[in-house]
N, C-alpha and C. Protein backbone atom coordinates (compact mmCIF):
# COMPACT_ATOMS: atom_id res chain seq x y z
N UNK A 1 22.33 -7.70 -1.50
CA UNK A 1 21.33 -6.66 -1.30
C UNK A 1 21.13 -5.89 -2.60
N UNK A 2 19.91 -5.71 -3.26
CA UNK A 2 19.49 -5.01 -4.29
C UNK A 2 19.90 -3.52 -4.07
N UNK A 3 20.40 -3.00 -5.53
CA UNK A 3 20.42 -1.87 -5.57
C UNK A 3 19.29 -0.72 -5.78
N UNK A 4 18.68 -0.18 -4.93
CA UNK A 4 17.56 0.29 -5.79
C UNK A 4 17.94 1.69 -6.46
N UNK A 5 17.15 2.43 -7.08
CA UNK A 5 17.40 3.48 -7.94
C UNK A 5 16.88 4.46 -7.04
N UNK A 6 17.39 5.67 -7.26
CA UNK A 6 17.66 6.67 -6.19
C UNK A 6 16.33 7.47 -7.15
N UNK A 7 14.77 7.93 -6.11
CA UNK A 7 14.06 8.56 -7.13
C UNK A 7 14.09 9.81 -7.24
N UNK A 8 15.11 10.48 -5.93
CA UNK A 8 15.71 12.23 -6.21
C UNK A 8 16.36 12.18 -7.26
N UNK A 9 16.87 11.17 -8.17
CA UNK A 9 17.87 11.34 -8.90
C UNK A 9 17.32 11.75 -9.86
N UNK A 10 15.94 11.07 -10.35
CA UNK A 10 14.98 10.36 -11.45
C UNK A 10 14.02 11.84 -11.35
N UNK A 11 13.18 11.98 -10.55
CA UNK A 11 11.77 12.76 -10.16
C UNK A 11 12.50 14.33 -9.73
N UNK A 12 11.54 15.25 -10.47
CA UNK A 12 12.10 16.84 -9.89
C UNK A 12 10.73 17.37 -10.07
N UNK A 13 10.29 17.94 -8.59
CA UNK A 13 9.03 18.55 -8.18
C UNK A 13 8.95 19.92 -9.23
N UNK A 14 7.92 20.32 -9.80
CA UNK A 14 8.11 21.53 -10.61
C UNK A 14 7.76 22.53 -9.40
N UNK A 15 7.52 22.42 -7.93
CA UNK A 15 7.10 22.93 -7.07
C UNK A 15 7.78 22.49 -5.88
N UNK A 16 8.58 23.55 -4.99
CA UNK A 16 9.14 22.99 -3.17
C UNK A 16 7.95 21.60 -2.92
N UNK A 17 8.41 20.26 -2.60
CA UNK A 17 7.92 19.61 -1.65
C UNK A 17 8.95 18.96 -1.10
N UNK A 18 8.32 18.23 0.31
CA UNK A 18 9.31 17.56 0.81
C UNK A 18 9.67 15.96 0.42
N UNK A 19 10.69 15.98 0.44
CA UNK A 19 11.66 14.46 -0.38
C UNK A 19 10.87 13.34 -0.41
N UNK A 20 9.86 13.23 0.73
CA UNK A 20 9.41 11.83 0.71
C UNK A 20 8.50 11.48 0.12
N UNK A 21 7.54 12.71 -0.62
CA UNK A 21 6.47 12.21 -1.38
C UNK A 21 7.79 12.03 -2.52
N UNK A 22 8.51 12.40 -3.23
CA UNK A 22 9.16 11.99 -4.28
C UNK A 22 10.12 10.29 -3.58
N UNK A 23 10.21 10.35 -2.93
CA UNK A 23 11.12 9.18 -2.66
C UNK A 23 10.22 7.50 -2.76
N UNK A 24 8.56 8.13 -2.24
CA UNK A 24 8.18 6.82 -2.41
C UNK A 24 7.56 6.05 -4.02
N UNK A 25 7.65 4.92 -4.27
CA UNK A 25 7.32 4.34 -5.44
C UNK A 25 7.00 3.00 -5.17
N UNK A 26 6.61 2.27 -6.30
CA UNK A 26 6.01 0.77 -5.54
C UNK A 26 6.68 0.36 -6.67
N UNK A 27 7.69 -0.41 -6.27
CA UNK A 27 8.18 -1.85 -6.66
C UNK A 27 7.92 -2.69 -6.83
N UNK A 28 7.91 -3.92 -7.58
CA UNK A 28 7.75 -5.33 -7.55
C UNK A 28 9.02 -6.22 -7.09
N UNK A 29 9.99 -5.89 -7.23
CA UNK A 29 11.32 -6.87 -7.22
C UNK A 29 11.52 -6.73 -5.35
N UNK A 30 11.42 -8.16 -5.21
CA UNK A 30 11.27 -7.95 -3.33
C UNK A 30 12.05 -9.61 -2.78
N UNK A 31 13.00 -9.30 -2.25
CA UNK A 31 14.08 -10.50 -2.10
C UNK A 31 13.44 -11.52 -1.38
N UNK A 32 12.36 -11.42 -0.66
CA UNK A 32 11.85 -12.67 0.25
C UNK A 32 12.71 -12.49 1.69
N UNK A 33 13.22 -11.59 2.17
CA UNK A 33 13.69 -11.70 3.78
C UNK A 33 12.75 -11.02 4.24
N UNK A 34 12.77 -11.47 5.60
CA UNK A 34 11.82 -10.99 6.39
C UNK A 34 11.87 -9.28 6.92
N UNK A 35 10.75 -9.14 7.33
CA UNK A 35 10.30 -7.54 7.62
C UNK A 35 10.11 -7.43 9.57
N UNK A 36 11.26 -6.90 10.05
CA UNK A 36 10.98 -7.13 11.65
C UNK A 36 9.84 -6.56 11.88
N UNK A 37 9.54 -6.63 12.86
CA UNK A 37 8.24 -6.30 14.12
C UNK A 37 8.37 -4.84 14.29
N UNK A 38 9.61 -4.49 14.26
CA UNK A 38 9.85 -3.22 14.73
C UNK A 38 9.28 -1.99 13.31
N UNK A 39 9.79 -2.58 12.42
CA UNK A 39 9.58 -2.01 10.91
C UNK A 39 8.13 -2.22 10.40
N UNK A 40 7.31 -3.32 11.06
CA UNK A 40 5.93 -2.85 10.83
C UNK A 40 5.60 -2.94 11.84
N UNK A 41 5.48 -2.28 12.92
CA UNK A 41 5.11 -1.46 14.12
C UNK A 41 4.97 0.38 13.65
N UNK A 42 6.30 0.62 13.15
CA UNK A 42 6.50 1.71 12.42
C UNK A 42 5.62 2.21 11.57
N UNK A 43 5.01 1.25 10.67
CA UNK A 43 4.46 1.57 9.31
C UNK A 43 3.25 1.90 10.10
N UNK A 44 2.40 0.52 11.16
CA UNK A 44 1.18 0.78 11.53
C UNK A 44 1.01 2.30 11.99
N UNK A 45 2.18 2.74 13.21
CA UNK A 45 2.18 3.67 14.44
C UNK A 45 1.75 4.66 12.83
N UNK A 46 2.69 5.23 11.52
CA UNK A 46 2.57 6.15 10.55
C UNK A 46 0.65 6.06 10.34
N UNK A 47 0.75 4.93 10.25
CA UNK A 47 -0.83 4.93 9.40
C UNK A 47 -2.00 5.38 10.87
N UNK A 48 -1.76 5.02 11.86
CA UNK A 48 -2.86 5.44 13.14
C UNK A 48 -2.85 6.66 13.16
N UNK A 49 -2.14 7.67 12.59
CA UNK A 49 -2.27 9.19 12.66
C UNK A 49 -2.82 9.95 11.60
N UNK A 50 -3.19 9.17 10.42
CA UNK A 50 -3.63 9.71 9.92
C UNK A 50 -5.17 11.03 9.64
N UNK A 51 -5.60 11.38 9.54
CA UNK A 51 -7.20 12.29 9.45
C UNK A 51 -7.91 11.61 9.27
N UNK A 52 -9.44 11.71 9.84
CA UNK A 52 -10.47 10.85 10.03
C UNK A 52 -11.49 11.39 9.78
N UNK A 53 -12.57 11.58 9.25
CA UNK A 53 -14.08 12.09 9.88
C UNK A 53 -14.17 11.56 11.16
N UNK A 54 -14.58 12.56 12.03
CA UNK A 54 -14.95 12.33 13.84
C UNK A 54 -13.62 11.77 14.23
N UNK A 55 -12.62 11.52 13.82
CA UNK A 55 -11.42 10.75 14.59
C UNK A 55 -12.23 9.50 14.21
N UNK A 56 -13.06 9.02 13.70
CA UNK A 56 -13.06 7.32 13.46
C UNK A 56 -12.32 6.44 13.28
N UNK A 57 -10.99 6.47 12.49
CA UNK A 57 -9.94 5.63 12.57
C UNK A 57 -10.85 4.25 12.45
N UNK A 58 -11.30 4.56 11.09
CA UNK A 58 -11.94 3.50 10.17
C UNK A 58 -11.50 2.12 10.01
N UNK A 59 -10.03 2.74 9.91
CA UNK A 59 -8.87 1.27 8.87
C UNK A 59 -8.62 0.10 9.93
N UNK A 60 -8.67 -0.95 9.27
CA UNK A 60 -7.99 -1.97 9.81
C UNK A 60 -6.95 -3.01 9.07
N UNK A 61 -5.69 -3.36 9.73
CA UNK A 61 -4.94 -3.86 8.74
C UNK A 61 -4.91 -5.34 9.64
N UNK A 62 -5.18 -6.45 8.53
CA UNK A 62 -4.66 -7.73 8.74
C UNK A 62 -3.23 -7.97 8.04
N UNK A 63 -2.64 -8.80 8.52
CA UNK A 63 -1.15 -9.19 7.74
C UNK A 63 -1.19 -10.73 8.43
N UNK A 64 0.14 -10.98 7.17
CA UNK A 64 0.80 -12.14 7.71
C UNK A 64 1.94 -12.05 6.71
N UNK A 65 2.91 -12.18 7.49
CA UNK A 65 4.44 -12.79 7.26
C UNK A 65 4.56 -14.09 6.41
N UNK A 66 5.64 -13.86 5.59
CA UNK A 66 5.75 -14.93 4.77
C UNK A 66 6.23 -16.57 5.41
N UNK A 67 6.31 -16.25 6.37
CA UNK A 67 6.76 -18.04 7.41
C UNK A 67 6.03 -18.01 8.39
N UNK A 68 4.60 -17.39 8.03
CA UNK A 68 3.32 -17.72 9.10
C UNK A 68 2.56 -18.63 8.57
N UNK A 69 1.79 -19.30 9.48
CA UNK A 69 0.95 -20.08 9.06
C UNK A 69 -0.34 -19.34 8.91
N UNK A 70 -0.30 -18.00 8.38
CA UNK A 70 -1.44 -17.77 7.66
C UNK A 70 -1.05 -16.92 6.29
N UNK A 71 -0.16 -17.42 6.07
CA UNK A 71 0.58 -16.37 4.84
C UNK A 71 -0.30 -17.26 3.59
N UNK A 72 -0.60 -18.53 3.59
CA UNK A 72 -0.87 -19.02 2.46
C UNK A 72 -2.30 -18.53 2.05
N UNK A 73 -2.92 -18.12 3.54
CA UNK A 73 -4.35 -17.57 3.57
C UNK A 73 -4.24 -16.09 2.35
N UNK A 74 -3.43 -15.36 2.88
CA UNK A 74 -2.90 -13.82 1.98
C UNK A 74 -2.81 -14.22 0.79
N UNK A 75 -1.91 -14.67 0.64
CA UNK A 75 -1.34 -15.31 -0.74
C UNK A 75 -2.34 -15.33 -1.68
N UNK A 76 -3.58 -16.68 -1.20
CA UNK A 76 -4.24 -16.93 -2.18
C UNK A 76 -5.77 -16.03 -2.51
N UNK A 77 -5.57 -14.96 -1.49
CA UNK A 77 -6.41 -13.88 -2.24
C UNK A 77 -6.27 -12.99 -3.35
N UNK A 78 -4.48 -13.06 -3.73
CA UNK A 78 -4.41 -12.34 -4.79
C UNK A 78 -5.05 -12.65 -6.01
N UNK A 79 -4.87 -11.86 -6.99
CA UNK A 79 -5.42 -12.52 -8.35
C UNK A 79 -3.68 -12.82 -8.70
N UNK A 80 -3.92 -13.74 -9.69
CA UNK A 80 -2.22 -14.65 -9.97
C UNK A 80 -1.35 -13.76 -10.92
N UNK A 81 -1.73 -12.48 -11.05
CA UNK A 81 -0.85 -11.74 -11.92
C UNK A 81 0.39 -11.14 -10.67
N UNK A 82 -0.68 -11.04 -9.74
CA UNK A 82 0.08 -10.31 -8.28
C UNK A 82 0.92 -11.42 -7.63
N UNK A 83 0.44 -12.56 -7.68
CA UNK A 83 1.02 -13.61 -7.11
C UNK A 83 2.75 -14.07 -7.49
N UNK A 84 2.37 -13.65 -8.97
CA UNK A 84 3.85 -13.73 -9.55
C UNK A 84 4.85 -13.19 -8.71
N UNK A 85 4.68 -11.79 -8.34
CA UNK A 85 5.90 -11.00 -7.96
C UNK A 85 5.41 -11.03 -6.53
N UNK A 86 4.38 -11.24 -5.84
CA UNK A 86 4.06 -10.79 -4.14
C UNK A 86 4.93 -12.25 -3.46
N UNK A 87 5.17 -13.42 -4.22
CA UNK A 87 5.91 -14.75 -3.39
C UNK A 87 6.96 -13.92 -2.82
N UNK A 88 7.38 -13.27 -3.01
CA UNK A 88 9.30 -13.00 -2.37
C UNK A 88 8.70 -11.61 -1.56
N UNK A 89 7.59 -11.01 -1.24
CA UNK A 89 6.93 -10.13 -0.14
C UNK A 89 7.23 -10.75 1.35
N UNK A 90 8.28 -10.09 1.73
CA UNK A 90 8.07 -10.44 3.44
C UNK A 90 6.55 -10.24 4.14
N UNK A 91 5.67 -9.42 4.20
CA UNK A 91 4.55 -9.32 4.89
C UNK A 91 3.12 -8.94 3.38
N UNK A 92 2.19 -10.03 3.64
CA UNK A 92 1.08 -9.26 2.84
C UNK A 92 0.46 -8.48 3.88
N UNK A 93 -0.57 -7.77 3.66
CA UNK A 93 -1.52 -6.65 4.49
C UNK A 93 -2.87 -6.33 3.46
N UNK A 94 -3.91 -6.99 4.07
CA UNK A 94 -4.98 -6.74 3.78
C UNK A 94 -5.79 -5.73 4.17
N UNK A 95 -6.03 -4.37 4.01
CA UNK A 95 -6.88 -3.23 4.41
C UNK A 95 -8.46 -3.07 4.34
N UNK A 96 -8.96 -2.83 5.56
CA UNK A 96 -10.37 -2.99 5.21
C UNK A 96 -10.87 -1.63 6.05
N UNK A 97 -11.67 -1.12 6.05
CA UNK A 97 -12.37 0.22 6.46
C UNK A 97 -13.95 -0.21 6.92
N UNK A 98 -14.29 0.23 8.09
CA UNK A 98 -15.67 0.21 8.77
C UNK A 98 -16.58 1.11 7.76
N UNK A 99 -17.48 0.45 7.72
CA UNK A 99 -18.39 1.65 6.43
C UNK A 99 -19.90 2.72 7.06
N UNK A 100 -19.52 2.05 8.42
CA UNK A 100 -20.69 2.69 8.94
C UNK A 100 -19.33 3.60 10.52
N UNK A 101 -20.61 4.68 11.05
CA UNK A 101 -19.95 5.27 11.76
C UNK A 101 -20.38 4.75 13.25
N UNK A 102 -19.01 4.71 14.01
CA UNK A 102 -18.85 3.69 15.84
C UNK A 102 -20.02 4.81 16.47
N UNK A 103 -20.48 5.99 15.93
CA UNK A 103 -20.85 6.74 17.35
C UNK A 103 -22.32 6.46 16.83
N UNK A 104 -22.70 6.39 15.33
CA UNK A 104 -24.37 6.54 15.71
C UNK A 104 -25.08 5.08 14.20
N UNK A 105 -23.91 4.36 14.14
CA UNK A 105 -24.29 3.46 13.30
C UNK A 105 -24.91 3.48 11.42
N UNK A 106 -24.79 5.10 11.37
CA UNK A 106 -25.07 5.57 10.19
C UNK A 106 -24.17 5.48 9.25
N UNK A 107 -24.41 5.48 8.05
CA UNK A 107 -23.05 5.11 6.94
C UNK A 107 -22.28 5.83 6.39
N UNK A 108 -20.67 5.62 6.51
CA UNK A 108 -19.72 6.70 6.82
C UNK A 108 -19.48 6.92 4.88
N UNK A 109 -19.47 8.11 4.23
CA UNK A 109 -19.63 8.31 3.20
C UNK A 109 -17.99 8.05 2.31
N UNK A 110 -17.42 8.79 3.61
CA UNK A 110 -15.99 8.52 3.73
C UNK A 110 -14.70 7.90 3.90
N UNK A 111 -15.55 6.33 4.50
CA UNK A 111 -14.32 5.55 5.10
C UNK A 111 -13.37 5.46 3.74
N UNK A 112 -13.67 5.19 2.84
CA UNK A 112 -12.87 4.56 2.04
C UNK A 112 -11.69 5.62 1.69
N UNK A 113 -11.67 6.83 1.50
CA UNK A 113 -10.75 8.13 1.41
C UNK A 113 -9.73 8.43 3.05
N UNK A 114 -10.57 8.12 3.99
CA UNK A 114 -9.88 8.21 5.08
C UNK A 114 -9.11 6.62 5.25
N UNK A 115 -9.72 6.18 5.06
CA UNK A 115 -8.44 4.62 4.74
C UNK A 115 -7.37 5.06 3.77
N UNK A 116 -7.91 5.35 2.65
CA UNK A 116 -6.59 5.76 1.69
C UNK A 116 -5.18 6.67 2.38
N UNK A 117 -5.92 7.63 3.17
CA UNK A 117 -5.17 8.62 3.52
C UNK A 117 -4.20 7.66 4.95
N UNK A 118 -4.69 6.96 5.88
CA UNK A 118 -3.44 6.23 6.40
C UNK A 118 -2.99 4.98 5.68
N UNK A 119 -3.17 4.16 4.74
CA UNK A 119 -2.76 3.38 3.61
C UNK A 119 -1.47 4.59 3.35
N UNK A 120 -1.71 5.44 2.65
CA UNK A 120 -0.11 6.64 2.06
C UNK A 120 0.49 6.58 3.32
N UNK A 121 0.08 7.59 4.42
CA UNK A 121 0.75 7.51 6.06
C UNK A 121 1.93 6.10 6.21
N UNK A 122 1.37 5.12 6.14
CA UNK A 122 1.87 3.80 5.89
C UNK A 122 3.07 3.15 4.66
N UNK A 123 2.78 4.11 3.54
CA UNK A 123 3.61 3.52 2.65
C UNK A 123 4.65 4.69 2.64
N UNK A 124 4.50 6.25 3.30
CA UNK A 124 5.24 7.25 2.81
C UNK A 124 6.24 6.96 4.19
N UNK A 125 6.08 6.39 5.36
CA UNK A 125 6.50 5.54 6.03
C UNK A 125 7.95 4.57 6.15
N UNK A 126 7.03 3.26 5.60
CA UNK A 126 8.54 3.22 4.21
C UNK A 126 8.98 3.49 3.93
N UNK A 127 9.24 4.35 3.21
CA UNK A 127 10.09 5.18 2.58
C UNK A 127 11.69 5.65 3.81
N UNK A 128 11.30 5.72 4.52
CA UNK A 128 12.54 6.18 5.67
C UNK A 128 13.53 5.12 6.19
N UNK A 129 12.84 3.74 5.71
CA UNK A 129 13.52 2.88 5.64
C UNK A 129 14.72 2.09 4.86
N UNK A 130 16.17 2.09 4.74
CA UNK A 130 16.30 1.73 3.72
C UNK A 130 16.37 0.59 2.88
N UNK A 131 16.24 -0.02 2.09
CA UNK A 131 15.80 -1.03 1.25
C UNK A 131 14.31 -1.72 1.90
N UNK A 132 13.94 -0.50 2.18
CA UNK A 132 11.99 -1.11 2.59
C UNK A 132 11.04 -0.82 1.55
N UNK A 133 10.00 -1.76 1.20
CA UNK A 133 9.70 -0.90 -0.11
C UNK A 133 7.88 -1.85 -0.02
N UNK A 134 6.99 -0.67 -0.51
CA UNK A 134 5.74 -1.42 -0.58
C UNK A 134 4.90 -1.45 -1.37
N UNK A 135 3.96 -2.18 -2.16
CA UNK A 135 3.24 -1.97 -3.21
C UNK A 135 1.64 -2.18 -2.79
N UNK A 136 0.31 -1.23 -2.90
CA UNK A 136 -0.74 -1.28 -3.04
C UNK A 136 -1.48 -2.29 -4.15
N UNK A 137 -2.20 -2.58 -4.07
CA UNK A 137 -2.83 -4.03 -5.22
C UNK A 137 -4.45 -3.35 -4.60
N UNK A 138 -5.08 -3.44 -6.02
CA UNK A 138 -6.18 -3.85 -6.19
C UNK A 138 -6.68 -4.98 -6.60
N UNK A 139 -5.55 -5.75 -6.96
CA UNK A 139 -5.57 -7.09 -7.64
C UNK A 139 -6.08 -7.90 -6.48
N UNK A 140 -7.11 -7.84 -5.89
CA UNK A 140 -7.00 -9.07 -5.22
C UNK A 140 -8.28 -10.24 -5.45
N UNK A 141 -9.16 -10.80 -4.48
CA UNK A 141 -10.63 -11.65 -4.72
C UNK A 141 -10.97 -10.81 -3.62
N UNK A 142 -11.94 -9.91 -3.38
CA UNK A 142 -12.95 -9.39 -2.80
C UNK A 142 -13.47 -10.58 -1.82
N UNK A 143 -14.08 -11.05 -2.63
CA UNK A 143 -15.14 -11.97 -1.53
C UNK A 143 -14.18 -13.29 -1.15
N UNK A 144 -13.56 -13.70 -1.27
CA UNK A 144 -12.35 -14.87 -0.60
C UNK A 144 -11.79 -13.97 0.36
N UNK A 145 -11.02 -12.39 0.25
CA UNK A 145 -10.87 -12.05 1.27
C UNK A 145 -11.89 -12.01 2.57
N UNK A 146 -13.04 -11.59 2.24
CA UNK A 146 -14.52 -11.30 3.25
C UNK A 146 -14.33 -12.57 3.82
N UNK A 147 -14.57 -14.27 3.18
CA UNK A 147 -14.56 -15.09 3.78
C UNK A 147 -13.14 -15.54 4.64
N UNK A 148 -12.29 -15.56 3.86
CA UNK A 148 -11.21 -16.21 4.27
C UNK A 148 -10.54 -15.66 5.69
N UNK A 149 -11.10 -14.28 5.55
CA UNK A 149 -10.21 -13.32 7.30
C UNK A 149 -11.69 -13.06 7.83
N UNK A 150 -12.59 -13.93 7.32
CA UNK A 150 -13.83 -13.58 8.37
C UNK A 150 -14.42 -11.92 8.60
N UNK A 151 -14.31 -11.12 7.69
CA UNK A 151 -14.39 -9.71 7.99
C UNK A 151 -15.69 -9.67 7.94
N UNK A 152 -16.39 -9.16 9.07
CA UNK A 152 -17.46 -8.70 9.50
C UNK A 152 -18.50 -7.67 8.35
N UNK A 153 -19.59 -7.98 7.88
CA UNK A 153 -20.55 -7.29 6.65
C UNK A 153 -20.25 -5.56 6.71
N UNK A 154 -19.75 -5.18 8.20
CA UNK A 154 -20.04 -3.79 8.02
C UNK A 154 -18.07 -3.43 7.63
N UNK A 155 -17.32 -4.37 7.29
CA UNK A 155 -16.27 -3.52 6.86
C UNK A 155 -15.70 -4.15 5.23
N UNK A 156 -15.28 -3.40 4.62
CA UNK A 156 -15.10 -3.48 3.07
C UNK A 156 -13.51 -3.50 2.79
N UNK A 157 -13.68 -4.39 2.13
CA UNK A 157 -11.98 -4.60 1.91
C UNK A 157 -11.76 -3.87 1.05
N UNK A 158 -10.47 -3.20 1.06
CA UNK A 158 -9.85 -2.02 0.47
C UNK A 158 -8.75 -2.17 -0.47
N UNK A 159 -7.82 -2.67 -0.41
CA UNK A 159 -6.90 -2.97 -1.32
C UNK A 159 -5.59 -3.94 -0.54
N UNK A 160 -4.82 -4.46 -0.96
CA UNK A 160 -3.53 -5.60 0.04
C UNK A 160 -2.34 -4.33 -0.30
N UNK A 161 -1.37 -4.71 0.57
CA UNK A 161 -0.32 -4.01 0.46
C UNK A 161 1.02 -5.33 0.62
N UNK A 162 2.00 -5.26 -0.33
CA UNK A 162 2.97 -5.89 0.00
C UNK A 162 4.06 -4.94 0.36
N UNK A 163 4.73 -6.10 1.60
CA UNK A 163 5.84 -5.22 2.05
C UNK A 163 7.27 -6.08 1.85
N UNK A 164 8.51 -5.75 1.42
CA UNK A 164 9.44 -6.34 1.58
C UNK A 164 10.47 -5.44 1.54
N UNK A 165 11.57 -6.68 1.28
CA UNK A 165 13.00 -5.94 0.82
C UNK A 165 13.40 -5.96 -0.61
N UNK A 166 13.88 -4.83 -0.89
CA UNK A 166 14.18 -4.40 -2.10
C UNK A 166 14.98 -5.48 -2.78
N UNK A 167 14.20 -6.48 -4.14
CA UNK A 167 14.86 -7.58 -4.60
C UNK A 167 15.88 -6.83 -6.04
N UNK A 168 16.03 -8.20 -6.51
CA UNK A 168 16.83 -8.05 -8.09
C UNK A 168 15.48 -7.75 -9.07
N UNK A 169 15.55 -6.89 -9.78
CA UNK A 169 14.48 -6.78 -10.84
C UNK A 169 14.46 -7.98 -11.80
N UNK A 170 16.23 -8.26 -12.13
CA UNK A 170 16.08 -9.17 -13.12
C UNK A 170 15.12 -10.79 -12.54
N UNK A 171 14.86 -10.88 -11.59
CA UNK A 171 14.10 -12.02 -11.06
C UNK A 171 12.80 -12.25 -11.29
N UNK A 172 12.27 -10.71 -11.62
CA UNK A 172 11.21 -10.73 -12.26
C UNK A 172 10.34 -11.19 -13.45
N UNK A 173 9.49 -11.46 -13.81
CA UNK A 173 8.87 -12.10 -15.06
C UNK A 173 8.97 -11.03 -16.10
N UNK A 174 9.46 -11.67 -17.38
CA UNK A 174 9.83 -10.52 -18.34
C UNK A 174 9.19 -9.35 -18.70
N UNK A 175 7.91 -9.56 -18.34
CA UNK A 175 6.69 -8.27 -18.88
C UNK A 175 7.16 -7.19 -17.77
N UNK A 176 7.19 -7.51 -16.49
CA UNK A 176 7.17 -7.03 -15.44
C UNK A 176 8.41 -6.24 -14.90
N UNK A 177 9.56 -6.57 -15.35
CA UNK A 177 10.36 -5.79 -15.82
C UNK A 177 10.82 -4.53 -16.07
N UNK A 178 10.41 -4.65 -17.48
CA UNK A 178 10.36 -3.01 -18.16
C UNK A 178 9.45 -2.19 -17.07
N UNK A 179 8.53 -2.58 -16.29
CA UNK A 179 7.27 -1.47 -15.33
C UNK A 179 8.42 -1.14 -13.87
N UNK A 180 9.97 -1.64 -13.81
CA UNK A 180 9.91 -1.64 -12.70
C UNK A 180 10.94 -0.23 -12.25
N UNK A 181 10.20 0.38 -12.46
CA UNK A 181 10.59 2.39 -12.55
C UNK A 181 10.37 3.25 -11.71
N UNK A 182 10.85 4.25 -12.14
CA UNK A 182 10.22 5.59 -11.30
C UNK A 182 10.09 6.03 -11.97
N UNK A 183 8.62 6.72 -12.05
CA UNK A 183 7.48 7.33 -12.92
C UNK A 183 7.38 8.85 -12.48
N UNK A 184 6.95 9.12 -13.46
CA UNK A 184 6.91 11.07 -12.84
C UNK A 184 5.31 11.02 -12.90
N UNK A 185 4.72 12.13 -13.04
CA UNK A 185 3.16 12.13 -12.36
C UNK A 185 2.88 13.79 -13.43
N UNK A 186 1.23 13.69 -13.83
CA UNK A 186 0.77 14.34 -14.78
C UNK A 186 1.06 16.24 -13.66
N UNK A 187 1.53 17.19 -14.95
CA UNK A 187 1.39 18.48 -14.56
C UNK A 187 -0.31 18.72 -13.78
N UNK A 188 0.80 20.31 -12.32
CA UNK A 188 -0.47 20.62 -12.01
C UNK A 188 -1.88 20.95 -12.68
N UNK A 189 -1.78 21.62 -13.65
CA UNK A 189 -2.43 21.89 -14.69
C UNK A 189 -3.52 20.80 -15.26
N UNK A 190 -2.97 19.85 -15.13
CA UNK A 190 -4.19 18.44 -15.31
C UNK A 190 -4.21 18.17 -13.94
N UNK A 191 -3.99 18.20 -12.77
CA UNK A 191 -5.22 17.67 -12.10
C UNK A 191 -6.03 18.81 -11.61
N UNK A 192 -5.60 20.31 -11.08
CA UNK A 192 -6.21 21.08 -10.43
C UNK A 192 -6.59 22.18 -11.40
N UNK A 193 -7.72 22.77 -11.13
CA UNK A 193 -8.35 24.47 -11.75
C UNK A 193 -8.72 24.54 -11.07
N UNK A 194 -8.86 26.10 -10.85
CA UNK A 194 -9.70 27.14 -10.17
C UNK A 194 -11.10 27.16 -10.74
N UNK A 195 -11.94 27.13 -9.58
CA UNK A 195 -13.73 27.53 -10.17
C UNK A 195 -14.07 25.67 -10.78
N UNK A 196 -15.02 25.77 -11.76
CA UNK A 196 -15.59 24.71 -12.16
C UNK A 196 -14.68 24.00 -13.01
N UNK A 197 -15.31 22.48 -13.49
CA UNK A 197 -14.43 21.18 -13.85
C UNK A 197 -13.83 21.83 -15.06
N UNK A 198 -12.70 21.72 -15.91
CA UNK A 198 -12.49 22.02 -16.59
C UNK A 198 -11.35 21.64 -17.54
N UNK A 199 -11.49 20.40 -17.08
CA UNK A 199 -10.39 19.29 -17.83
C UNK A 199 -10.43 19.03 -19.10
């Protein structure tokens, strides 16, 4: 079992928050055992609560397990930089968001932010698990996903998520490596001001 690096150890809030936004991080190093039913049951139940415009509950997650017979389908939507490190991912998860709204068919301005927001729900999730660990990708083929899971014109694929168990880093491809950290995040001061833009 991989050791992972403790990110209370690493990360110190310049502000009170609670542990788990510091605890989560996305990994690449992921041993290839499987992810029970119960542990993504969990992740989904985190992500269905998230905030919605109207309660829409936009998101939809496809997956497949790495000893399904549709894992090769996941797989080969990545782009092959992701592919490198997503083989030893117990579960891929493809996210897609409705772009129009269920009550009056008009176009939701928002899905894609209210997806984001149970996508985190989902990965901050994780986190309570131990040696559970998940990574977001934009890396993927857009339109191979649309075809390949059949997703309907009115929903937009959003980004894949891999899920596994916490692998050996050294297994990793050498570039990939050195990235496999815990990162600290830019002062309040760069992202927020008071009144107008002022970055």
């Amino acid at each position: 079992m991989a050791t992972l690096p403790d990110p209370l150890s690493i990360r110190q809030p310049d502000h009170p928050i609670e542990p788990i936004f510091l605890k989560r991080w996305s990994p690449r190093a992921m041993s290839g055992e499987p992810i029970s039913q119960d542990i993504l049951n969990s992740l989904f139940e985190a992500a269905r609560w998230a905030p919605s415009t109207y309660n829409e509950q936009e998101w939809r997650f496809l997956y497949a397990r790495r000893d399904s017979d549709h894992w090769d389908t996941f797989f080969n939507i990545l782009v092959e930089a992701n592919q490198t490190w997503c083989r030893n991912a117990g579960v891929l998860i493809l996210v897609c968001s409705a772009k129009t709204f269920s009550r009056n068919g008009k176009p939701n301005p928002v899905h894609s932010l209210d997806t984001g927001m149970a996508v985190q729900n989902l990965m901050l999730q994780a986190t309570t698990f131990p040696q559970v660990v998940t990574h977001a990708m934009g890396g993927f083929d857009r339109g191979r996903a649309r075809t390949a899971l059949r997703l309907p014109e009115n929903y937009e694929p959003e980004c894949m998520i891999a899920v596994g168990i916490a692998g050996d880093p050294d297994q990793l491809p050498e570039e990939l490596r050195a990235r496999e950290e815990v990162t600290s995040r830019k002062g309040i001061g760069e992202i927020a001001a008071e009144g107008p833009f002022s970055f």
